[in-house]
Structures are given as structure tokens and as C-alpha cells.
Protein backbone atom coordinates (compact mmCIF):
# COMPACT_ATOMS: atom_id res chain seq x y z
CA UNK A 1 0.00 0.00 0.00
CA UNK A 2 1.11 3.30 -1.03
CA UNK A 3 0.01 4.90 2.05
CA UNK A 4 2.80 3.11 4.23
CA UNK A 5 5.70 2.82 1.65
CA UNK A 6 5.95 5.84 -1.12
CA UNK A 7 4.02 7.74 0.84
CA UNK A 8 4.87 6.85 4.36
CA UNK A 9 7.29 9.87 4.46
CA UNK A 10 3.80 12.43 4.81
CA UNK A 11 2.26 10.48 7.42
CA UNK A 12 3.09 13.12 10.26
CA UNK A 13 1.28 15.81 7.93
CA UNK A 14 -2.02 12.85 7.62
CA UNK A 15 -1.67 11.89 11.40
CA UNK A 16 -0.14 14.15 13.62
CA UNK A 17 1.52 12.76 16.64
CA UNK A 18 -1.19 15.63 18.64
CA UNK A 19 -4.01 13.85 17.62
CA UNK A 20 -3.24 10.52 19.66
CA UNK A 21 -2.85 12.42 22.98
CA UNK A 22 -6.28 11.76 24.49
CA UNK A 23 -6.66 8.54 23.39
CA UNK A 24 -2.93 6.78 24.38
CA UNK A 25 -3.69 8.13 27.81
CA UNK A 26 -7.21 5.96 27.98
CA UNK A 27 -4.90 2.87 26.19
CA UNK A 28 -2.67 3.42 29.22
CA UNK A 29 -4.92 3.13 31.63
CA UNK A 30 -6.58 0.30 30.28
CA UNK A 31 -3.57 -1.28 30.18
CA UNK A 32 -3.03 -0.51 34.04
CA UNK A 33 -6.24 -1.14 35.23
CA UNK A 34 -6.34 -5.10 34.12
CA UNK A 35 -2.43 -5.89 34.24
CA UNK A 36 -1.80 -8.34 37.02
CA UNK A 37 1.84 -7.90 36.94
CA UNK A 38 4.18 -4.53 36.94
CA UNK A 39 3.99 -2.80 33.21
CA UNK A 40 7.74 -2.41 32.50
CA UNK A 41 8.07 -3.61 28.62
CA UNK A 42 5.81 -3.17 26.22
CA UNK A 43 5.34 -4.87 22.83
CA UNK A 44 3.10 -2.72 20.15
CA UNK A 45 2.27 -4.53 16.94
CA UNK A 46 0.90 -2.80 14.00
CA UNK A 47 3.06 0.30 15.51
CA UNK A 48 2.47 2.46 12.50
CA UNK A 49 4.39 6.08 12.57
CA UNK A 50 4.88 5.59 16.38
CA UNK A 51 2.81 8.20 17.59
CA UNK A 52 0.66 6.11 20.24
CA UNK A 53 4.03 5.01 21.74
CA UNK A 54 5.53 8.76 21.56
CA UNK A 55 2.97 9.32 24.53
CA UNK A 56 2.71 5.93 26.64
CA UNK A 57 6.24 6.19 27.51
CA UNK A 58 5.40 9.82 28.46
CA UNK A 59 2.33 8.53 30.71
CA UNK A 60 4.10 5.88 31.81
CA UNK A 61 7.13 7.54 33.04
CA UNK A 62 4.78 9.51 34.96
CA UNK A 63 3.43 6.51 36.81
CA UNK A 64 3.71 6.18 40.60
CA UNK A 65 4.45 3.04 42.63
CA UNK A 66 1.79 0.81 42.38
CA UNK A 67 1.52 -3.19 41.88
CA UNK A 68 5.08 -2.99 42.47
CA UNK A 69 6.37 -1.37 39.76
CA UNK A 70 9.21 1.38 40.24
CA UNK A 71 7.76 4.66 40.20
CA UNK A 72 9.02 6.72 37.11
CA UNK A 73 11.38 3.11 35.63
CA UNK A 74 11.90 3.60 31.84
CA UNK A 75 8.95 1.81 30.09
CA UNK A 76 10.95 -0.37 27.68
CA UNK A 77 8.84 -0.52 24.30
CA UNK A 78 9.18 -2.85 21.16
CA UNK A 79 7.33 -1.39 18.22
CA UNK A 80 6.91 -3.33 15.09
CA UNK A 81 5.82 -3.03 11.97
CA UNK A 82 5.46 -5.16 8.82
CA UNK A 83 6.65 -1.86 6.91
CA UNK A 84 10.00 -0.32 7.06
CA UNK A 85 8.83 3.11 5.84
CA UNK A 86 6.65 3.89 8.64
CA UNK A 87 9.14 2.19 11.18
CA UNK A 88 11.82 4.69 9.78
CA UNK A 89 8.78 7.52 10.59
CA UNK A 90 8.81 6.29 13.88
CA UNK A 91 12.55 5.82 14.70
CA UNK A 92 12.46 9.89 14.65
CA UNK A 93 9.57 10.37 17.05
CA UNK A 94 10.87 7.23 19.08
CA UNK A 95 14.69 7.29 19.05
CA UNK A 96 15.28 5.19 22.54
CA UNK A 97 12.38 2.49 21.24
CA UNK A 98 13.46 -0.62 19.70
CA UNK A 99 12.21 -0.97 16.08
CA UNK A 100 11.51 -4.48 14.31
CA UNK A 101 9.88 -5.11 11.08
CA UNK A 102 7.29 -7.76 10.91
CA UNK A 103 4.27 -9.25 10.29
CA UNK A 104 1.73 -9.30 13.23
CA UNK A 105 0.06 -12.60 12.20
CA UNK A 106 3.71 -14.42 11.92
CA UNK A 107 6.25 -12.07 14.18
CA UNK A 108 7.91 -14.32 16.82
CA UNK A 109 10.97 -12.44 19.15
CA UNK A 110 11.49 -15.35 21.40
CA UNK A 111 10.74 -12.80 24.42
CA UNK A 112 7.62 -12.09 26.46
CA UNK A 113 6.96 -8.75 27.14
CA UNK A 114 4.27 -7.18 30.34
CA UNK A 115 1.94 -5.95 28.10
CA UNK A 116 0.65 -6.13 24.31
CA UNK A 117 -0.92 -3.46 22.23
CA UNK A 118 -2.41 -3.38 19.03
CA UNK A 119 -4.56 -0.53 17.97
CA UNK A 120 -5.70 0.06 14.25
CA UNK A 121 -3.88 -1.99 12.38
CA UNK A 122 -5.15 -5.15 13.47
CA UNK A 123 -8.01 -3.78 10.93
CA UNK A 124 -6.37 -5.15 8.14
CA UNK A 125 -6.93 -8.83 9.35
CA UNK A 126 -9.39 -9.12 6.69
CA UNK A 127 -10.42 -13.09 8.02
CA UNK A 128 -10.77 -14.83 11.11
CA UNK A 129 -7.76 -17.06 10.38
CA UNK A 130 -5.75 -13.77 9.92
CA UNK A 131 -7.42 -12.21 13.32
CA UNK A 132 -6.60 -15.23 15.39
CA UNK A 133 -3.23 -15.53 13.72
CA UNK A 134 -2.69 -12.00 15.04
CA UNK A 135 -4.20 -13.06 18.51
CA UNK A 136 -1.84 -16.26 18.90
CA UNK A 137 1.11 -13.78 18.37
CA UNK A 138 -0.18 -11.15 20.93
CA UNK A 139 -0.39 -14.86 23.27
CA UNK A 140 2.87 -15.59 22.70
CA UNK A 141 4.57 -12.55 23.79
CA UNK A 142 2.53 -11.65 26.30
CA UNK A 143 3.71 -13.00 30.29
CA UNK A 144 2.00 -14.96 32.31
CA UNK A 145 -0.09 -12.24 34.32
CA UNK A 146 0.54 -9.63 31.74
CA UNK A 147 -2.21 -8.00 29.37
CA UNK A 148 -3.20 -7.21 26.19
CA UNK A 149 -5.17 -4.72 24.73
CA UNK A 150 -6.83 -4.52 21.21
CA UNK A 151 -7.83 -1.11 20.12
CA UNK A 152 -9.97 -1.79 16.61
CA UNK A 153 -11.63 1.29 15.07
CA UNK A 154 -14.81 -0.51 15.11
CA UNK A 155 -16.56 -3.96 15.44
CA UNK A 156 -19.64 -5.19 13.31
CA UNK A 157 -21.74 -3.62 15.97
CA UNK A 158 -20.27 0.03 15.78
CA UNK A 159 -19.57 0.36 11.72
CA UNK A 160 -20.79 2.80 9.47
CA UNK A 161 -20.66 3.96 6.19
CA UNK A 162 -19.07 7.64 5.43
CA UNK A 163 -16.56 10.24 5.20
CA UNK A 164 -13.75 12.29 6.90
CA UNK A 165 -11.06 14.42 6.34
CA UNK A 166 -8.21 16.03 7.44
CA UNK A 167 -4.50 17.19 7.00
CA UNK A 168 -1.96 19.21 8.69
CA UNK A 169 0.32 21.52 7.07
CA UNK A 170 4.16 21.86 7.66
CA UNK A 171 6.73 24.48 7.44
CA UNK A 172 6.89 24.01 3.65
CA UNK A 173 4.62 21.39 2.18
CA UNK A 174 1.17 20.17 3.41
CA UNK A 175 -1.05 17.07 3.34
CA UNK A 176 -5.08 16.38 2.78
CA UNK A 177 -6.82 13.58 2.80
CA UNK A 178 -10.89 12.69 1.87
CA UNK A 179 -11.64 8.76 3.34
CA UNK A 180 -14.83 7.32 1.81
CA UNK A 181 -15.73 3.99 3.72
CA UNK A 182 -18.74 1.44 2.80
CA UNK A 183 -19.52 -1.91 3.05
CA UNK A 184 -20.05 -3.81 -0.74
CA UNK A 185 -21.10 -6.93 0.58
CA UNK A 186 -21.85 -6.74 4.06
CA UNK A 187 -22.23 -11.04 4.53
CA UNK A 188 -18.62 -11.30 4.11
CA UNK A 189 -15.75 -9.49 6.75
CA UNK A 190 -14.10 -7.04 5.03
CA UNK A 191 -15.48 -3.56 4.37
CA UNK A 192 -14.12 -0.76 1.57
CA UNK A 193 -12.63 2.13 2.81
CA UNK A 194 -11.19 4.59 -0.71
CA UNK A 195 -8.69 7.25 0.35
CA UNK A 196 -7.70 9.83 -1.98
CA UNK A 197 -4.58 11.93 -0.68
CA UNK A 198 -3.56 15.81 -1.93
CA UNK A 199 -0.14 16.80 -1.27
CA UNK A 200 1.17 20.54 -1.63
CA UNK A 201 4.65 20.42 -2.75
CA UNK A 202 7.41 23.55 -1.45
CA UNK A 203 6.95 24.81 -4.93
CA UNK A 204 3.08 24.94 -4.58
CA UNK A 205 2.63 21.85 -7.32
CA UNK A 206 -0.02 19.76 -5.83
CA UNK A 207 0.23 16.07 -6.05
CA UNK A 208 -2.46 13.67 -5.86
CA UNK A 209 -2.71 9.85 -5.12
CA UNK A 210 -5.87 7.42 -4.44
CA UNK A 211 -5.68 3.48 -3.52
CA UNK A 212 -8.31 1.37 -1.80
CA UNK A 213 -7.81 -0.23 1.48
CA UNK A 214 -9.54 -3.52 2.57
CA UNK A 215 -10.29 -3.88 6.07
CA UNK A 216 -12.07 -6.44 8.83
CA UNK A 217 -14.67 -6.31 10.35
CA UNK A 218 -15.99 -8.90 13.16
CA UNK A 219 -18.53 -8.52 16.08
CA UNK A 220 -17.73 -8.55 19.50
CA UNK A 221 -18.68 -12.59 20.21
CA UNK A 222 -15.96 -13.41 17.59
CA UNK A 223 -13.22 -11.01 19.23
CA UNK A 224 -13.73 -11.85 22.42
CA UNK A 225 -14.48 -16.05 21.50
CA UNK A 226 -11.07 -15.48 19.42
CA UNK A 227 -9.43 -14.47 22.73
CA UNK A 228 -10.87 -16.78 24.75
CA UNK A 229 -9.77 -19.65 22.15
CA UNK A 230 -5.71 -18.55 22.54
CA UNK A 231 -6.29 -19.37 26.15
CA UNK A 232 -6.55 -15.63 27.32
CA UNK A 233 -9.41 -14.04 30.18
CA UNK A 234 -11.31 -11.51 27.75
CA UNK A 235 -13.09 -8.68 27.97
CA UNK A 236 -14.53 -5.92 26.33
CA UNK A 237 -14.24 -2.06 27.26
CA UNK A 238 -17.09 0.35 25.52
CA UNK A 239 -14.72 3.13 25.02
CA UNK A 240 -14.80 6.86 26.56
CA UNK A 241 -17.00 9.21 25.67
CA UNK A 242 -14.27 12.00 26.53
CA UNK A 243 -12.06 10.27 23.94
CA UNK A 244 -12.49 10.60 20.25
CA UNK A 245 -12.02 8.02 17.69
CA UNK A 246 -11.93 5.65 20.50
CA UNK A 247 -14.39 2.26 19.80
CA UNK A 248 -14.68 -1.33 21.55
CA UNK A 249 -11.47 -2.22 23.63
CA UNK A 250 -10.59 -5.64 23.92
CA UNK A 251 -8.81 -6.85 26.66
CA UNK A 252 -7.07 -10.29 27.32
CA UNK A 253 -5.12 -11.53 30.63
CA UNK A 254 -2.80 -14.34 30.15
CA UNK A 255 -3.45 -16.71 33.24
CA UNK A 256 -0.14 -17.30 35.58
């Protein structure tokens, strides 16, 4: 996809690190409120441009003691991607974070981290073999006690058919984009979502680029049955209603 290799290099100017503020904070606490076990590392899959990351480590260095964890200890983050363009966007807003490429449905690091996070991406498991693929990876490097957290934009339950926009300019060039979504055949579990992307060159030549995305869609009984089937105790969180953007959480605790 264009979006996260030739174009990867705009994606501050599409999704501005500011925008994820609100919403990493409710991810964080989330993520503290179900752990059973001190959140020192942390393993993000799907990590995109990094900018969910850029503020957990923030929150999290602001932490104080609590379920034994050292107040204010480095939160030690793994972020990986299965594109090297958008981990290269992220190794500048996330210099002290190690970076691996990867697949989320096949990435194995031989380590076990405290906690697991996935937000949006997992959106492009497109089938239930490729959503519990994903799931079995987030089991195995999750600890024994530790949690993870699944942040989809939106289950079967909470979709809907429409548009947005939005952009950012920077000191010399600047980004918009128009995202049409719908559903062509809603028996199946993917939905459409057409993105069409305007980019204003230094010079003031504007270039423009369009590619479809297919993405998954699956009720809540299938996430949290999926879950439950890799052996982890699921949940579901409905989401803030101070926090934007923010859907169905799943949760998962890996038994001791």
C-alpha cells in the first residue's frame, strides 16, 4: 500500500503525533487497570508512525508506585511493523524504542513482554484465520499475568458507512486527505474504505494519489471467543466518551 511505503514519508502531515494524545492516555490506563503484573516492557504490533508510543512512555514515566512497579522506571517498548517506511517515521519520534519489522500474524521475538498493544492496524486482518493468527502472536509474547489490549476502530456492531477528512500543514509542504468507507457486501468481513490523498509540494505543485484499502470487520462474540480460544481471560471495554475516535477495547489476561 502506497500509504505506508511511497508515501509513508507524509504520514506526520495525515496523522499528527497531537491527535493521539487523548486517546494513548485511555490505552494506558486500560492497560493498568487489568495488568496483574508490573507494566515495564511493552510490545506494540501494528506500531504504525509511532505516535501512540511517543505518549505511553510519556504517561508511563509519569506513573507512581503501584503493583510494584518502580515509580518513574523507563517503560521499555518494542514497536513493530510489517513496513519499514513507517518504522523509519517512527525511529524519529521514538529514538530510545526498539524498532523491528514484521508481520503481526507471523512475528515471533522469542521474548515475552508485560503488556501487548495493538490498535488500528489489526483492521487489516481481513479473516478470522488472519485475526486469530494475530491473537496467537499477541499470546505468545505476552507473560503470564501480563495483558493485552486490542484497540480496533470498530466492530460489526459500531460500523458505518461515510466520510472524513483532514490534513496538517508543515513548514513548507502540506497534506489532505478525503476517506470514503462502505460496506459492498456486508455477509462477508471485510469492508471498503477509498482514500484519496492531496499533497502541496514547497513549490506549490499539488500532487495527488488514491488506492483502496480492505479492512475487517468482526462482532464482538468473535473477538472476544477469538481471545478466549488462545487461552486468554477476555473482555470488552465500551470506550470513553471524553475520547475521540476511540471504539470497543478488547482486553485479554494471560493466566499465571
Amino acid at each position: 500500500m502506497k500509504l505506508y511505503s511511497s508515501l509513508a514519508e507524509w504520514w506526520p502531515l495525515l496523522s499528527h503525533p497531537d491527535e493521539y494524545r487523548d486517546e494513548a492516555a485511555y490505552y494506558w490506563r486500560l492497560l493498568c487497570k487489568h495488568t496483574r503484573r508490573p507494566i515495564e516492557s511493552l510490545l506494540e504490533l501494528g506500531s504504525g508512525g509511532g505516535n501512540n508510543a511517543f505518549h505511553i512512555r510519556r504517561y508511563a514515566a509519569r506513573r507512581q508506585s503501584g503493583r510494584g512497579a518502580t515509580p518513574n522506571a523507563p517503560l521499555r517498548m518494542t514497536l513493530t511493523d510489517a513496513s519499514q517506511a513507517m518504522l523509519d517515521v517512527s525511529r524519529c519520534l521514538n529514538p530510545d524504542c526498539e524498532h523491528v519489522q514484521g508481520d503481526m500474524r507471523s512475528l515471533r521475538l522469542q521474548r515475552r513482554f508485560d503488556a501487548v498493544f495493538i490498535q488500528d492496524a489489526v483492521m487489516y486482518m481481513t479473516t478470522g484465520d488472519d485475526l486469530r493468527r494475530a491473537i496467537r502472536t499477541a499470546w505468545e509474547h505476552c507473560a503470564p499475568d501480563g495483558v493485552v489490549l486490542f484497540a480496533p476502530d470498530c466492530t460489526r456492531e459500531t460500523w458505518s458507512a461515510g466520510t472524513s477528512h483532514g490534513g496538517h500543514d508543515g513548514p513548507a509542504v502540506a497534506m489532505r486527505y478525503l476517506e470514503w468507507t462502505w460496506d459492498p457486501d456486508p455477509a462477508d468481513s471485510e469492508y471498503v474504505v477509498q482514500f484519496a490523498f492531496l499533497m502541496k509540494m514547497a513549490d506549490g505543485a499539488v500532487r495527488v494519489e488514491h488506492e483502496q484499502h480492505r479492512l475487517g470487520l468482526f462482532a464482538e462474540r468473535e473477538w472476544i471467543e477469538f481471545l478466549r480460544e488462545a487461552g486468554f481471560a477476555a473482555c470488552v471495554e465500551p470506550g470513553a466518551d471524553e475520547v475521540d475516535d476511540v471504539s470497543r477495547c478488547f482486553v485479554g489476561v494471560r493466566p499465571a
